[in-house]
N, C-alpha and C. Protein backbone atom coordinates (compact mmCIF):
# COMPACT_ATOMS: atom_id res chain seq x y z
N UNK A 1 83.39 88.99 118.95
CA UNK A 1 82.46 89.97 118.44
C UNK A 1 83.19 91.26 118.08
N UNK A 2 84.03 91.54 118.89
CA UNK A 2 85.07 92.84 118.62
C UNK A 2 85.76 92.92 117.20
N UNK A 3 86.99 91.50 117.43
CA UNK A 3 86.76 90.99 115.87
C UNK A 3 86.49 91.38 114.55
N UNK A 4 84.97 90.59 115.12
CA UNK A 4 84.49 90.36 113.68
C UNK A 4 83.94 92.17 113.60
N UNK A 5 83.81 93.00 114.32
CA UNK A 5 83.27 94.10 113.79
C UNK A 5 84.36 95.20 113.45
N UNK A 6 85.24 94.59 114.15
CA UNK A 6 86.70 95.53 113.54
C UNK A 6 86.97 95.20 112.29
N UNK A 7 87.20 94.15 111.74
CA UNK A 7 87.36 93.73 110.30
C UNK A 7 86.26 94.30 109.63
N UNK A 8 85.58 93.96 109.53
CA UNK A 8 84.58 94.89 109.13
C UNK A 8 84.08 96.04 108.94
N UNK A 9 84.35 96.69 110.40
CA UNK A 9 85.01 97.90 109.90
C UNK A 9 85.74 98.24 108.82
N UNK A 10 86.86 98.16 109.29
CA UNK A 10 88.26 98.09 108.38
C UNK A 10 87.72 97.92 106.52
N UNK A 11 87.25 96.85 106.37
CA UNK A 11 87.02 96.80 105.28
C UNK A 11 85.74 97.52 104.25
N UNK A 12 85.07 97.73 105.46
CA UNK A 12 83.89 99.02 104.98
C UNK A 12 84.56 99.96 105.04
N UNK A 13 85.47 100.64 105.48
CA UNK A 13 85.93 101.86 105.03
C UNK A 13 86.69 101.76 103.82
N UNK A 14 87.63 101.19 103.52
CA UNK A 14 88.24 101.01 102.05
C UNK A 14 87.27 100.82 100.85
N UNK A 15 86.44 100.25 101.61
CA UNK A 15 85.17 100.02 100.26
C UNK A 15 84.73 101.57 99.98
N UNK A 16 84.64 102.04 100.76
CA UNK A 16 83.85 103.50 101.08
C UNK A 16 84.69 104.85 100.36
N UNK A 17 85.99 104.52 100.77
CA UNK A 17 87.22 105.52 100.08
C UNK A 17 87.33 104.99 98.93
N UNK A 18 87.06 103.76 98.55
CA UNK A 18 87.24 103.62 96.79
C UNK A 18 85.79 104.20 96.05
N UNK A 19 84.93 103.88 96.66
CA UNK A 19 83.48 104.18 95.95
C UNK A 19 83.73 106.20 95.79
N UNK A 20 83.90 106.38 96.97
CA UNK A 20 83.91 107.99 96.66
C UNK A 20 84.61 108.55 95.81
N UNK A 21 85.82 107.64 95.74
CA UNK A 21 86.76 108.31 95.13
C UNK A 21 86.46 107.84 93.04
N UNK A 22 85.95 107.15 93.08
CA UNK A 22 85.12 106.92 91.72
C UNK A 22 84.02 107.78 91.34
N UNK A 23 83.35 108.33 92.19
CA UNK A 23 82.22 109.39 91.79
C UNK A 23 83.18 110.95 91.51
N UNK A 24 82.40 111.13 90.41
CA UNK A 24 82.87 112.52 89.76
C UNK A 24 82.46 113.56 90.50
N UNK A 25 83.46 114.56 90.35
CA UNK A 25 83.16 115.52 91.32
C UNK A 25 82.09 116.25 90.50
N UNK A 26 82.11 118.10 90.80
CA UNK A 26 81.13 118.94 90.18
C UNK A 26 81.77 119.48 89.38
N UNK A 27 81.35 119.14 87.96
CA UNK A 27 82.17 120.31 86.72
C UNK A 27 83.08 118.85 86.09
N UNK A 28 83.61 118.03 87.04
CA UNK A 28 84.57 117.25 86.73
C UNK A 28 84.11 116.07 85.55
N UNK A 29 84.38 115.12 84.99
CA UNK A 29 84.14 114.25 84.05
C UNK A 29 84.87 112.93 84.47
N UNK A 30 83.94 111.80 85.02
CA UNK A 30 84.51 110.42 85.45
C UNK A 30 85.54 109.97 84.33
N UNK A 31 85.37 109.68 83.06
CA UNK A 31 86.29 109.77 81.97
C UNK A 31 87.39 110.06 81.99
N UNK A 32 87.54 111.28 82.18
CA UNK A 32 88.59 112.14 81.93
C UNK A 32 89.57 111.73 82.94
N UNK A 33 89.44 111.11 84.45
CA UNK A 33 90.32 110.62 85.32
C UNK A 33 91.22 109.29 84.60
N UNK A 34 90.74 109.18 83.53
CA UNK A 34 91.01 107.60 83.53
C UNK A 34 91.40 107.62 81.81
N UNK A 35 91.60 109.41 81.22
CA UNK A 35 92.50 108.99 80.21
C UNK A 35 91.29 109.23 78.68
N UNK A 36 90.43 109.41 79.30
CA UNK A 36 89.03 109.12 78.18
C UNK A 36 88.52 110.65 78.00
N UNK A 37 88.34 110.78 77.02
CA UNK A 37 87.89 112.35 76.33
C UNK A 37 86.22 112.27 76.20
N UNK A 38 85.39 111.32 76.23
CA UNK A 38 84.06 110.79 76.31
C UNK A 38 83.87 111.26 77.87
N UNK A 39 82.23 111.80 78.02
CA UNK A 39 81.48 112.37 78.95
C UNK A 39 81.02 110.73 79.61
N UNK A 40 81.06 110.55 80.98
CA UNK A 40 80.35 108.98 81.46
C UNK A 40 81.18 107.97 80.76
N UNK A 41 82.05 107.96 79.87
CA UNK A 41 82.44 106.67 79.01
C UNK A 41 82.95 105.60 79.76
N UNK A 42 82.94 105.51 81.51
CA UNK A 42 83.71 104.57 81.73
C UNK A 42 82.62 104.16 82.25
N UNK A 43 81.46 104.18 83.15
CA UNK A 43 80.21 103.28 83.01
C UNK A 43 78.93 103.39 82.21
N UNK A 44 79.58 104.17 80.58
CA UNK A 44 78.41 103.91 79.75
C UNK A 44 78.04 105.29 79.91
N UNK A 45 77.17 106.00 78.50
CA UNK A 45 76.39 106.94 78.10
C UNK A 45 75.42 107.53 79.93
N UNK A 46 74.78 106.47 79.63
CA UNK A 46 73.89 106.95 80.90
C UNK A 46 75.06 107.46 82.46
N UNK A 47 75.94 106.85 82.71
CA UNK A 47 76.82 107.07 83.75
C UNK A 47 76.76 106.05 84.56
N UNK A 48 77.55 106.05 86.16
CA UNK A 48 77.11 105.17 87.07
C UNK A 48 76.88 106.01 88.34
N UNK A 49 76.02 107.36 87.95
CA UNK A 49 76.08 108.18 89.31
C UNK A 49 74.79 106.89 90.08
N UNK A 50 74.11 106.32 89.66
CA UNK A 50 72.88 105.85 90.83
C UNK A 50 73.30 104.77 91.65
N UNK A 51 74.10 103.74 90.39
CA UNK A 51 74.87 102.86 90.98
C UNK A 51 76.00 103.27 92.08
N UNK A 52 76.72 104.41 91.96
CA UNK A 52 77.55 104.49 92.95
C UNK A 52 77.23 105.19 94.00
N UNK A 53 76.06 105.94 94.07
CA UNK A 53 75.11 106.95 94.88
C UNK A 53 74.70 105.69 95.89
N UNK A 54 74.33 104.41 95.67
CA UNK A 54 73.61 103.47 96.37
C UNK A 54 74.89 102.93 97.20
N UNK A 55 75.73 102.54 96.26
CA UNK A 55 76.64 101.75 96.86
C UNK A 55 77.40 103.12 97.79
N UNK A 56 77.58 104.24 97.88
CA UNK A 56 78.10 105.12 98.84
C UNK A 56 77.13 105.32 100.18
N UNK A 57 76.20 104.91 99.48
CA UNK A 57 74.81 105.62 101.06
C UNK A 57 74.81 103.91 101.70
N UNK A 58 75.01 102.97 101.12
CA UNK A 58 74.85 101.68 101.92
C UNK A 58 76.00 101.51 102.67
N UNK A 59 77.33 101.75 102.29
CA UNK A 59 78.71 102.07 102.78
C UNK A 59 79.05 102.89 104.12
N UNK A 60 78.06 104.21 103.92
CA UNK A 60 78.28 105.18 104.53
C UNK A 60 77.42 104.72 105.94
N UNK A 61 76.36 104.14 105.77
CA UNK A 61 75.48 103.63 107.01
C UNK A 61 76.06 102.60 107.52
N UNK A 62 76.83 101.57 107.08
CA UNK A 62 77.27 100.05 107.60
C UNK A 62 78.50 100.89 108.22
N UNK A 63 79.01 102.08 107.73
CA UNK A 63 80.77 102.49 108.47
C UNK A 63 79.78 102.89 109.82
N UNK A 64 78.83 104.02 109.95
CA UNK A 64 78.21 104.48 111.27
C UNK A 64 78.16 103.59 112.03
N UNK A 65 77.33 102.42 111.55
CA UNK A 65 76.71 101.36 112.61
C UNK A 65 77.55 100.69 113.18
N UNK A 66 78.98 100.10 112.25
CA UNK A 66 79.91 99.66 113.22
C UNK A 66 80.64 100.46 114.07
N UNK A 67 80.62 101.75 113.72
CA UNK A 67 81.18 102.81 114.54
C UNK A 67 80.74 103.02 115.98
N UNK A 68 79.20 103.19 115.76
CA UNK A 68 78.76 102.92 116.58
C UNK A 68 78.70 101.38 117.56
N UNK A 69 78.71 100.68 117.28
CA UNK A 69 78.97 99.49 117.89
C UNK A 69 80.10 99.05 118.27
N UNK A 70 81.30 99.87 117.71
CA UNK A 70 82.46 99.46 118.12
C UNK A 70 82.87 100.69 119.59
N UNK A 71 81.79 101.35 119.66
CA UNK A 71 81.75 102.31 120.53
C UNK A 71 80.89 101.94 121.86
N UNK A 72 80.42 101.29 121.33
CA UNK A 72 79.30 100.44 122.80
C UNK A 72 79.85 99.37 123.14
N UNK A 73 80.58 99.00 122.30
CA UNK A 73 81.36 97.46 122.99
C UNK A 73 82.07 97.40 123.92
N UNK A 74 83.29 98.53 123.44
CA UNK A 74 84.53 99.45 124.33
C UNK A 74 83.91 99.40 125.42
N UNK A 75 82.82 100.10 125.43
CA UNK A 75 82.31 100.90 126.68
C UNK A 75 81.70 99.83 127.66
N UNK A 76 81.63 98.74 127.14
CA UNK A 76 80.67 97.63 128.14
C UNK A 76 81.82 96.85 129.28
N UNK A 77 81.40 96.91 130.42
CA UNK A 77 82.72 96.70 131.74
C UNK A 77 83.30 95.28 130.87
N UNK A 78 84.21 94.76 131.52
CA UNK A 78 85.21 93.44 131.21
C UNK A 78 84.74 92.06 132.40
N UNK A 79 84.13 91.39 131.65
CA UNK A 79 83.68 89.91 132.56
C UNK A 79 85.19 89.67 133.31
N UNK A 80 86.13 89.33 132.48
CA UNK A 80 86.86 88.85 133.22
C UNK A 80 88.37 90.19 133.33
N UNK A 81 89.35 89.93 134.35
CA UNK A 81 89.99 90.60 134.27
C UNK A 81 91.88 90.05 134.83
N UNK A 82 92.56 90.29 134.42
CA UNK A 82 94.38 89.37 135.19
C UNK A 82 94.62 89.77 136.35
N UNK A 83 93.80 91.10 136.72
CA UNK A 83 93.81 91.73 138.30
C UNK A 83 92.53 91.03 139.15
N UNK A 84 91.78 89.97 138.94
CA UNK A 84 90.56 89.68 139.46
C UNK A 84 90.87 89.00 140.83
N UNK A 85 92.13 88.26 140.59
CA UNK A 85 92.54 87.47 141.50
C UNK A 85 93.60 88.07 142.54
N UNK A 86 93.72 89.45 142.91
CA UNK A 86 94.99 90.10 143.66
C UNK A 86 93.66 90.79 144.52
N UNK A 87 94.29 90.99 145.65
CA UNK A 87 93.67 91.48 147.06
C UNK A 87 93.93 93.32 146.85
N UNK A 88 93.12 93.90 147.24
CA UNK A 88 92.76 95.46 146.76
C UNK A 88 94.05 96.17 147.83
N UNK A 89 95.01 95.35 148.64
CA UNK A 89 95.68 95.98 149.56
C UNK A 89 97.26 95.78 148.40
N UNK A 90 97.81 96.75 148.43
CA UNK A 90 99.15 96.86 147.83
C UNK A 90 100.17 95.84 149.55
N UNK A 91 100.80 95.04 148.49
CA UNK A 91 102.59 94.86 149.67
C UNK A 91 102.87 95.27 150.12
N UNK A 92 103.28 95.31 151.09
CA UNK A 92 104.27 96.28 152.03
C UNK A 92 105.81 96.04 151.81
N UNK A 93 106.34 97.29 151.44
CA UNK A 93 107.32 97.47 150.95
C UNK A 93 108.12 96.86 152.08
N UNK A 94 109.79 97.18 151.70
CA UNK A 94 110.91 96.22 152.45
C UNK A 94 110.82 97.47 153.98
N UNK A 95 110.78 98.62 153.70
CA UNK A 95 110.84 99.67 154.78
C UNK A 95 109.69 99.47 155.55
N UNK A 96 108.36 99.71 155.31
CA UNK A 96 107.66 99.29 156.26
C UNK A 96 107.43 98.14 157.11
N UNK A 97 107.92 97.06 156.35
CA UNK A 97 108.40 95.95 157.63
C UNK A 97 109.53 95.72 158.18
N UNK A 98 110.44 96.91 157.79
CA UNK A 98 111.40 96.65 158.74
C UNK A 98 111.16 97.66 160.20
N UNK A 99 109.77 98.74 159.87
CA UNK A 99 109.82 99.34 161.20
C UNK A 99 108.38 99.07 161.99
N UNK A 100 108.01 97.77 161.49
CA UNK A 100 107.32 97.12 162.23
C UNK A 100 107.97 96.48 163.29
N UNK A 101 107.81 97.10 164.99
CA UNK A 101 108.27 96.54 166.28
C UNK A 101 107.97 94.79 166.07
N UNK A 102 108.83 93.75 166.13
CA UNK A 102 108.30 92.56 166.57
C UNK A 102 108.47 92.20 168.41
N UNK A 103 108.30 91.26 168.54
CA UNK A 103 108.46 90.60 170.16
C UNK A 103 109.51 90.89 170.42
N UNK A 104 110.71 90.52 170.20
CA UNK A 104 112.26 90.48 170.47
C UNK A 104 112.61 91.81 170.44
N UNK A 105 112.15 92.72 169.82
CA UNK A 105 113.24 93.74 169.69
C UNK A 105 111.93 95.12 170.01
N UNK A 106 112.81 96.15 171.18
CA UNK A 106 112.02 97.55 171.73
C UNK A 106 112.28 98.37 170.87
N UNK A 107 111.32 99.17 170.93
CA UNK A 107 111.55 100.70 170.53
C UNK A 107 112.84 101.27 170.47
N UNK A 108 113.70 102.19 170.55
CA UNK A 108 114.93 103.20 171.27
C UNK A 108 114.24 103.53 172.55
N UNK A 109 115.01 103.50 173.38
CA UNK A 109 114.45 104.30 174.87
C UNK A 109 113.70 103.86 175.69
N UNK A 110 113.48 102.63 175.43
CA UNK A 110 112.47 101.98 176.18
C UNK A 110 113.09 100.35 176.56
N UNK A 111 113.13 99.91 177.86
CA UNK A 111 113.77 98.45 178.33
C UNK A 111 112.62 97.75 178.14
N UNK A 112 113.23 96.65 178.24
CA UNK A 112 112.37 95.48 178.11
C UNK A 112 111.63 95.08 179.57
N UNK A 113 110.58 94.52 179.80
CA UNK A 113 109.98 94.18 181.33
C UNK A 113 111.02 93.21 181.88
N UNK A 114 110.86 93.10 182.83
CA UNK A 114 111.66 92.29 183.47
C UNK A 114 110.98 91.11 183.87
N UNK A 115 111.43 90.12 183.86
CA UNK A 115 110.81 88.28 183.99
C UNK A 115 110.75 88.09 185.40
N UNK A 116 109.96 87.77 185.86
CA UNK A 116 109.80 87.95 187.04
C UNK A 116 110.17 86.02 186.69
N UNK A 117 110.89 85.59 188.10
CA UNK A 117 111.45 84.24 188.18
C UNK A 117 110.67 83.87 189.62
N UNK A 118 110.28 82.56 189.01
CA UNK A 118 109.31 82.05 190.24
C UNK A 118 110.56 80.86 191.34
């Protein structure tokens, strides 16, 4: 699901930076980018401000929504995880078990009991 909405993403925005970048600015002449001395001449007398007005506002809502969704996804905890299976207690390093007292061996300063022999 991540995926498929990242691609998608991805590719709604390029759609989105080309569409804008085809609409004429203010004062400016679509034509004239492209070499043409004619007012509108590259989608015709009438222009293509409605056509590209639609295709920018349908663009501009599908980039939000995955935005948004790619923002709620992130945010949703992880079913599974590579730490699921390790115990919440860290190892004990090589130093702390070496000053763990065992049976055989005392403290400093201190004898061992004595065996009482039957």
């Amino acid at each position: 699901m991540t995926i498929f909405l990242t691609i998608l993403h991805i590719i709604v925005s390029f759609i989105l930076i080309g569409v804008v970048l085809l609409q004429s600015g203010k004062g400016a002449e679509m034509g004239a980018s492209f070499g043409s001395s004619g007012s509108q001449s590259v989608f015709g007398a009438s222009g293509g401000s409605n056509v590209l007005t639609k295709v920018t506002t349908s663009a501009a809502v599908i980039f939000m929504l995955t935005s948004l969704l790619l923002a709620y996804v992130s945010g949703l905890p992880s079913s599974s995880s590579i730490m699921s299976d390790k115990s919440g207690r860290p190892a004990a390093t090589a130093q702390e078990k070496s000053a763990q007292p065992t049976a055989d061996k005392q403290p400093a300063g201190q004898q061992a009991p004595a065996k009482a022999n039957k």
